[in-house]
Each structure stands twice: as structure tokens, then as C-alpha cells.
PDB file of N, CA and C in Angstrom:
ATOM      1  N   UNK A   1      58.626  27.892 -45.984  1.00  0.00           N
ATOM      2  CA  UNK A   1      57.182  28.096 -45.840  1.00  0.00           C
ATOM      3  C   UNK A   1      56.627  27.034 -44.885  1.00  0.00           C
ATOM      4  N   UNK A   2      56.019  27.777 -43.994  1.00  0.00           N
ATOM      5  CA  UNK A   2      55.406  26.542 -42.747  1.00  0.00           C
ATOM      6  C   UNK A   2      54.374  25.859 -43.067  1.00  0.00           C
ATOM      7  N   UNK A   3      53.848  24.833 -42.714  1.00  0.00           N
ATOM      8  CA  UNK A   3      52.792  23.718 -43.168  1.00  0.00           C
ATOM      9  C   UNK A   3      51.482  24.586 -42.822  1.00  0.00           C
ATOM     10  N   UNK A   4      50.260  24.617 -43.446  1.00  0.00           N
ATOM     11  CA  UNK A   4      49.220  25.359 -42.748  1.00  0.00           C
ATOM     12  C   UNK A   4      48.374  24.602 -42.170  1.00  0.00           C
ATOM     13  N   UNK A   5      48.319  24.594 -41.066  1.00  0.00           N
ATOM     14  CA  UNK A   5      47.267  24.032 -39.858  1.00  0.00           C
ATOM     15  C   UNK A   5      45.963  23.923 -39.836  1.00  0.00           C
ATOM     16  N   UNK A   6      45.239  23.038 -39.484  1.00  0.00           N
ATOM     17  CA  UNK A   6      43.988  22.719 -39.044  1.00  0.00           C
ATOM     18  C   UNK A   6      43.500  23.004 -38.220  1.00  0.00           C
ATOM     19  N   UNK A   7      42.671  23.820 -38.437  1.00  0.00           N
ATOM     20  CA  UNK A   7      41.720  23.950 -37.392  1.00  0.00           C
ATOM     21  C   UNK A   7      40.867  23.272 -36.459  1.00  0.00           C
ATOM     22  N   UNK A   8      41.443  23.037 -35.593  1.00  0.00           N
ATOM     23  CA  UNK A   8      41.430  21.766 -34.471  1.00  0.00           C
ATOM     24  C   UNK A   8      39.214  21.359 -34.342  1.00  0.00           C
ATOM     25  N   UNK A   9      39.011  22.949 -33.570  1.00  0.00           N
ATOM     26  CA  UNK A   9      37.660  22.663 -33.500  1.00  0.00           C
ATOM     27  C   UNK A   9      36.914  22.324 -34.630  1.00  0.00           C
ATOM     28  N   UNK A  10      37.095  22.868 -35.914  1.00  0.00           N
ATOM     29  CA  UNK A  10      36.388  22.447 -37.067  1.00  0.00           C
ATOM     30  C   UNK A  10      36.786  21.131 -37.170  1.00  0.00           C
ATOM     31  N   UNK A  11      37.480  20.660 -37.354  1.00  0.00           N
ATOM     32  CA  UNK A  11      38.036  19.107 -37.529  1.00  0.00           C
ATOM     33  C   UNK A  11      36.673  18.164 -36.726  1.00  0.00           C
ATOM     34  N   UNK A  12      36.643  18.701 -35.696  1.00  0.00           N
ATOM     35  CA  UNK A  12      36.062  17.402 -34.824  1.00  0.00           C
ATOM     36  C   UNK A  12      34.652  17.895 -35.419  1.00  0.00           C
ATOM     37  N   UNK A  13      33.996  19.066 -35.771  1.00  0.00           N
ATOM     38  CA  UNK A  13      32.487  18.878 -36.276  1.00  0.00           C
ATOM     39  C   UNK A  13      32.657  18.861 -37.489  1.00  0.00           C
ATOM     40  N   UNK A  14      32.945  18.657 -38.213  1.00  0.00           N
ATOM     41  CA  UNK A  14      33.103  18.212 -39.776  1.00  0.00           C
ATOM     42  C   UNK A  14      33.826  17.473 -40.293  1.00  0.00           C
ATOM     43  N   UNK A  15      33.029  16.836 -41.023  1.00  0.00           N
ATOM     44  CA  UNK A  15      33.831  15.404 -42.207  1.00  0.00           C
ATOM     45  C   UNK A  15      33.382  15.922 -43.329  1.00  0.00           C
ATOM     46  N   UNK A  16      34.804  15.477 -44.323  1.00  0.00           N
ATOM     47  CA  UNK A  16      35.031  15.339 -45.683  1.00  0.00           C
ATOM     48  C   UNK A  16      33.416  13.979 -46.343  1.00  0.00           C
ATOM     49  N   UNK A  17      32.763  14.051 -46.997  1.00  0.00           N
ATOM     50  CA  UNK A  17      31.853  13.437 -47.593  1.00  0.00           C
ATOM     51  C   UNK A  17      32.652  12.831 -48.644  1.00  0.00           C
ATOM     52  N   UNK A  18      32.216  11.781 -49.707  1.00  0.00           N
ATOM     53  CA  UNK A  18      32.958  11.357 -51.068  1.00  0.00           C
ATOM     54  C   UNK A  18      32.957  12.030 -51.876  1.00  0.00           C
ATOM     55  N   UNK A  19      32.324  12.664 -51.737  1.00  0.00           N
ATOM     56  CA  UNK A  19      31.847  13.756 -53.419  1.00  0.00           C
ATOM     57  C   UNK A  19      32.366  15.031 -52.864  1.00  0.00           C
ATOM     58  N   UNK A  20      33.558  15.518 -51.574  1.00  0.00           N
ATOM     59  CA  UNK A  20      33.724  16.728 -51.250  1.00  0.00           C
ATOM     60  C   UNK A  20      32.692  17.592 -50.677  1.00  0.00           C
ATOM     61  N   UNK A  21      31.840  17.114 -50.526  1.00  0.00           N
ATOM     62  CA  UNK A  21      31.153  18.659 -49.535  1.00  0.00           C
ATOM     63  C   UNK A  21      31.537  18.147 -48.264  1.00  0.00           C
ATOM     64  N   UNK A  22      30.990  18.834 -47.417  1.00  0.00           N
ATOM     65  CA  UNK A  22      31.075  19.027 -45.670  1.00  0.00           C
ATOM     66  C   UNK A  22      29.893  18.537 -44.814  1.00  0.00           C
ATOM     67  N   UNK A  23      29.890  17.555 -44.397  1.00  0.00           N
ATOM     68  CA  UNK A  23      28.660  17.012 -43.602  1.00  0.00           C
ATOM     69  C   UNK A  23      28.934  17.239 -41.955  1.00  0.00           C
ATOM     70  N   UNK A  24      28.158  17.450 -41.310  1.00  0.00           N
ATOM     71  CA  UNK A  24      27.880  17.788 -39.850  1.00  0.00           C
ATOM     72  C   UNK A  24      26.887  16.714 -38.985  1.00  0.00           C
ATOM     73  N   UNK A  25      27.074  17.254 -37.564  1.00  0.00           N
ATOM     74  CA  UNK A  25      26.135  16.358 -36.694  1.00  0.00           C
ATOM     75  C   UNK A  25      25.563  17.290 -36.556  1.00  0.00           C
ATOM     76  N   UNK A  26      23.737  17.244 -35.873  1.00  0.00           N
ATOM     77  CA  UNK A  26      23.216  18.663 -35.695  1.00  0.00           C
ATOM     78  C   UNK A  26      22.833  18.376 -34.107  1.00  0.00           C
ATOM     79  N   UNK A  27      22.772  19.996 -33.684  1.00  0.00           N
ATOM     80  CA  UNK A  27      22.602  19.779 -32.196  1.00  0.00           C
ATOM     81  C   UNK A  27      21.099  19.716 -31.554  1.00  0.00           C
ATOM     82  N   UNK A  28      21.589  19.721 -30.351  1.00  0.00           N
ATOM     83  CA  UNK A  28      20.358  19.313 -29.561  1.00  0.00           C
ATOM     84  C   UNK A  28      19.839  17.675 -29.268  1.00  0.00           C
ATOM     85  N   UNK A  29      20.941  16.863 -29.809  1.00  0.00           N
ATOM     86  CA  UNK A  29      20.427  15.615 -29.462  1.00  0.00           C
ATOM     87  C   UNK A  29      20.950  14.451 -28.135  1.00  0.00           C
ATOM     88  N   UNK A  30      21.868  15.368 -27.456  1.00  0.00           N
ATOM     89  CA  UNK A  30      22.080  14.408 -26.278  1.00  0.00           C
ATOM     90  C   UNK A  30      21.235  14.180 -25.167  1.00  0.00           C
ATOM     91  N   UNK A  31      20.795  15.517 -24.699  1.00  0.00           N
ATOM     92  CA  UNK A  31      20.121  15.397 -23.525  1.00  0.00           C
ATOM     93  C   UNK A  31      18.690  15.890 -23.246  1.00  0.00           C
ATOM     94  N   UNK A  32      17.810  15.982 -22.471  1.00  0.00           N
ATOM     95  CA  UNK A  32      16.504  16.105 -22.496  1.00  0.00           C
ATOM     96  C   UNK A  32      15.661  16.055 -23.730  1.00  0.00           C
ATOM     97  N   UNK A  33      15.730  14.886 -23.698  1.00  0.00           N
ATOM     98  CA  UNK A  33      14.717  14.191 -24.844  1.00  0.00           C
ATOM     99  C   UNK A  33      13.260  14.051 -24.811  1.00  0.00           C
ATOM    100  N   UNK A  34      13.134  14.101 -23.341  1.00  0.00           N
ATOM    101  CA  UNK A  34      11.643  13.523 -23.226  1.00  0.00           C
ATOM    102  C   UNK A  34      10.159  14.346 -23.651  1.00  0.00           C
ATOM    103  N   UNK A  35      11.269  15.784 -23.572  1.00  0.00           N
ATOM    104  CA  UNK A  35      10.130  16.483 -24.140  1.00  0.00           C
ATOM    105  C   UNK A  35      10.195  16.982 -25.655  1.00  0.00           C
ATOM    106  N   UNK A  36      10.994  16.220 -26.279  1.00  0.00           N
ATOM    107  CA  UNK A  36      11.007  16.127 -28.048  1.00  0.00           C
ATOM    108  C   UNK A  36      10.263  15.068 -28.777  1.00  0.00           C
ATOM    109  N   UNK A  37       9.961  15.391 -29.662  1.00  0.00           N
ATOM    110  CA  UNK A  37       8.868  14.491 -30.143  1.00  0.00           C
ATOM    111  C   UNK A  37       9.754  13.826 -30.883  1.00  0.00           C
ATOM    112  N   UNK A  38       9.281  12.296 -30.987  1.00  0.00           N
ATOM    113  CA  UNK A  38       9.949  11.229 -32.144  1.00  0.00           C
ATOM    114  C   UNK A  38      10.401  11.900 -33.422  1.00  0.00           C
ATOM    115  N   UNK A  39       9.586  12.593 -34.215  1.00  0.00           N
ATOM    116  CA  UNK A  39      10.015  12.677 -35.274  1.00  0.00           C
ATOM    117  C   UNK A  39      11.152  13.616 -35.837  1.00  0.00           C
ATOM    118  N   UNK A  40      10.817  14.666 -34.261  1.00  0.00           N
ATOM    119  CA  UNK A  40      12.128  15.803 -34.047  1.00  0.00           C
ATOM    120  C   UNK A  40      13.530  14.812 -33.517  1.00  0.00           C
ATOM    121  N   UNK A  41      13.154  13.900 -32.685  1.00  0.00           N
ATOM    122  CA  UNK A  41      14.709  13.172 -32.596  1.00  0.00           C
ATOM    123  C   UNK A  41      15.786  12.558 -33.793  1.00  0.00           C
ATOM    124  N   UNK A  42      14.217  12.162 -34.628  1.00  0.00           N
ATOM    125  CA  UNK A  42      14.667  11.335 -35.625  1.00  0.00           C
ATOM    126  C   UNK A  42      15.557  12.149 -36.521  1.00  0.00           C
ATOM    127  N   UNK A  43      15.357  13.559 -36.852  1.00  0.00           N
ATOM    128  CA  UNK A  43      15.842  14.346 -37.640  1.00  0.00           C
ATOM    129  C   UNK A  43      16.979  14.501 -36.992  1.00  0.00           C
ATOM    130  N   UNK A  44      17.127  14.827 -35.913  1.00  0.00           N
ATOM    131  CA  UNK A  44      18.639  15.002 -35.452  1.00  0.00           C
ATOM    132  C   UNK A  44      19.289  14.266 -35.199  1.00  0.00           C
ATOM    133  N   UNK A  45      19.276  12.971 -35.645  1.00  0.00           N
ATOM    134  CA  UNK A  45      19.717  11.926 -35.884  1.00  0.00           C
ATOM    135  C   UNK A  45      20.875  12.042 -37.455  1.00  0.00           C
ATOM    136  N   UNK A  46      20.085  12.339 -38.056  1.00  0.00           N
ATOM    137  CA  UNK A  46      21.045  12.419 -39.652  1.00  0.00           C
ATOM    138  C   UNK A  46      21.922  13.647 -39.561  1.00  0.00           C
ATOM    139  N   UNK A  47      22.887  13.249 -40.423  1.00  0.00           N
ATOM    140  CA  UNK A  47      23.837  14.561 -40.773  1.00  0.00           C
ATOM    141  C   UNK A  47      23.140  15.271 -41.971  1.00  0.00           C
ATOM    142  N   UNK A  48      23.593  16.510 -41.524  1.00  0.00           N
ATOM    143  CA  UNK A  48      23.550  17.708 -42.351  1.00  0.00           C
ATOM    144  C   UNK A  48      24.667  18.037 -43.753  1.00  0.00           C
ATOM    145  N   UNK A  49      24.473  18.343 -44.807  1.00  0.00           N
ATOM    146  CA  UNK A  49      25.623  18.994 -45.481  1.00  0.00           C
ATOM    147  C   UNK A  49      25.625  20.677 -45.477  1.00  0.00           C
ATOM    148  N   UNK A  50      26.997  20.651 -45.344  1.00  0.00           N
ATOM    149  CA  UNK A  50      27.088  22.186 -45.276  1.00  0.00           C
ATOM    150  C   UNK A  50      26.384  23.310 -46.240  1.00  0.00           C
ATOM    151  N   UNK A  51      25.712  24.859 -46.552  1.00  0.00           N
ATOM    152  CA  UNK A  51      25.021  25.065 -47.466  1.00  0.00           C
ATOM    153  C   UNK A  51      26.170  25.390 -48.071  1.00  0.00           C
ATOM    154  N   UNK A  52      26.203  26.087 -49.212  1.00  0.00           N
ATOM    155  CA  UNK A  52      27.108  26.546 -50.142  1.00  0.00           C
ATOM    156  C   UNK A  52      27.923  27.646 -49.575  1.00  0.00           C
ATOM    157  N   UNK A  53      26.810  28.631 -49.348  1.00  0.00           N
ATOM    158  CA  UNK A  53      27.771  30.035 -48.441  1.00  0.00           C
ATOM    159  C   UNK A  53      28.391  30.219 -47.564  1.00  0.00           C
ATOM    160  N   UNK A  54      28.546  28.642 -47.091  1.00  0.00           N
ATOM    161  CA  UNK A  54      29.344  28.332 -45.901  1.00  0.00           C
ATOM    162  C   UNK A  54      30.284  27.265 -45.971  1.00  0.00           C
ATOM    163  N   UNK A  55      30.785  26.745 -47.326  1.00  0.00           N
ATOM    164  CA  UNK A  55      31.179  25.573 -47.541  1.00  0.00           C
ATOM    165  C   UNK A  55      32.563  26.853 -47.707  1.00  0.00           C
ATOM    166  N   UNK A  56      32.636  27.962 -48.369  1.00  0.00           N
ATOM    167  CA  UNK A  56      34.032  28.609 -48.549  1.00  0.00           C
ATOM    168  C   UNK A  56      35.231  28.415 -46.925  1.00  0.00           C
ATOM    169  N   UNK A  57      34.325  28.988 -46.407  1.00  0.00           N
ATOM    170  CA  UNK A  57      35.245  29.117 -44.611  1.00  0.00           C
ATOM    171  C   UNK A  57      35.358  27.990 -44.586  1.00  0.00           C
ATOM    172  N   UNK A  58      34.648  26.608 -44.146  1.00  0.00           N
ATOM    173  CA  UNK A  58      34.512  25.686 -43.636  1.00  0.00           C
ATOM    174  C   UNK A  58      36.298  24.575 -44.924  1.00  0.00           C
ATOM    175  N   UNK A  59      36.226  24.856 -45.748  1.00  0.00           N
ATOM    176  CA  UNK A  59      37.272  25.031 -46.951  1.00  0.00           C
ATOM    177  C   UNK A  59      38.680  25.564 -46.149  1.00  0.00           C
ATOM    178  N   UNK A  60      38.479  26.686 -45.763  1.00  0.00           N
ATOM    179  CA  UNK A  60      39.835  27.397 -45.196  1.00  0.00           C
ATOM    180  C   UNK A  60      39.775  27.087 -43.918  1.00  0.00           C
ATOM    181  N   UNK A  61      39.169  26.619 -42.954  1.00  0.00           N
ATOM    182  CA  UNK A  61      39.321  26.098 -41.638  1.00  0.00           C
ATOM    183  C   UNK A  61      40.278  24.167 -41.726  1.00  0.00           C
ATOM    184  N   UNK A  62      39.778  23.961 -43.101  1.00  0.00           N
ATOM    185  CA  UNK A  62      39.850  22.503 -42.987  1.00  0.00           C
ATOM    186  C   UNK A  62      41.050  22.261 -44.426  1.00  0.00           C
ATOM    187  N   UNK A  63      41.850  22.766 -44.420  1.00  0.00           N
ATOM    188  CA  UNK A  63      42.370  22.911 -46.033  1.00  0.00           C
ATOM    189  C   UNK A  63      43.236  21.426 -46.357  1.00  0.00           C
ATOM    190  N   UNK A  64      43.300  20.377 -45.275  1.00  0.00           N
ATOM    191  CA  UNK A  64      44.366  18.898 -45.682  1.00  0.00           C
ATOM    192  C   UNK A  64      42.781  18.199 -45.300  1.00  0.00           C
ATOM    193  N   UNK A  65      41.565  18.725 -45.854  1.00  0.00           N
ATOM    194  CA  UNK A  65      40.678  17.907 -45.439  1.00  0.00           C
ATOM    195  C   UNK A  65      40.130  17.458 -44.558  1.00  0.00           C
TER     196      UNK A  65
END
């Protein structure tokens, strides 16, 4: 039985959290800023956790964590 693989692209946008859920970076925050307001940068600043109905796939994309 062959080892089952990771899903390369999921890997790089998702991390394992301590408590097991799935946290993310959210987009839109590299470039043209100037016309975003502070408080919209600020938000895309923090990570996201994955919602529930999406934590199953994100599970089978990522299965050694």
C-alpha cells in the first residue's frame, strides 16, 4: 500500500492550528493598498479558520497534517 500524498497547493495555504482546525491567510493583501481603508487592511491581516463545511476536504487534501 503506497503512502498517501499531500496535497502540495493546500499545504502552502493552510496550517494545522493546536486545537486541529485549519487556519488560512486571506487575500487581497499584497498589493494596491492605497485605495483600502485601514481598517479593511487590518482585517486582512489576521488568519482565518476554516468553516466547518469545508474543514472535511481541506482534511483529505492535508491527511499527515
Amino acid at each position: 500500500m503506497p503512502k498517501i500524498k499531500t496535497n502540495r497547493a493546500a499545504a502552502k495555504r493552510f496550517r494545522k492550528t493546536g486545537s486541529g482546525k485549519f487556519a488560512f491567510s486571506k487575500s487581497h493583501a499584497s498589493h494596491i493598498l492605497t485605495k483600502k481603508s485601514p481598517k479593511r487592511k487590518r482585517r486582512l491581516r489576521q488568519a482565518q479558520i476554516v468553516s466547518k463545511n469545508d474543514m472535511a476536504e481541506i482534511r483529505r487534501l492535508l491527511p499527515n497534517g
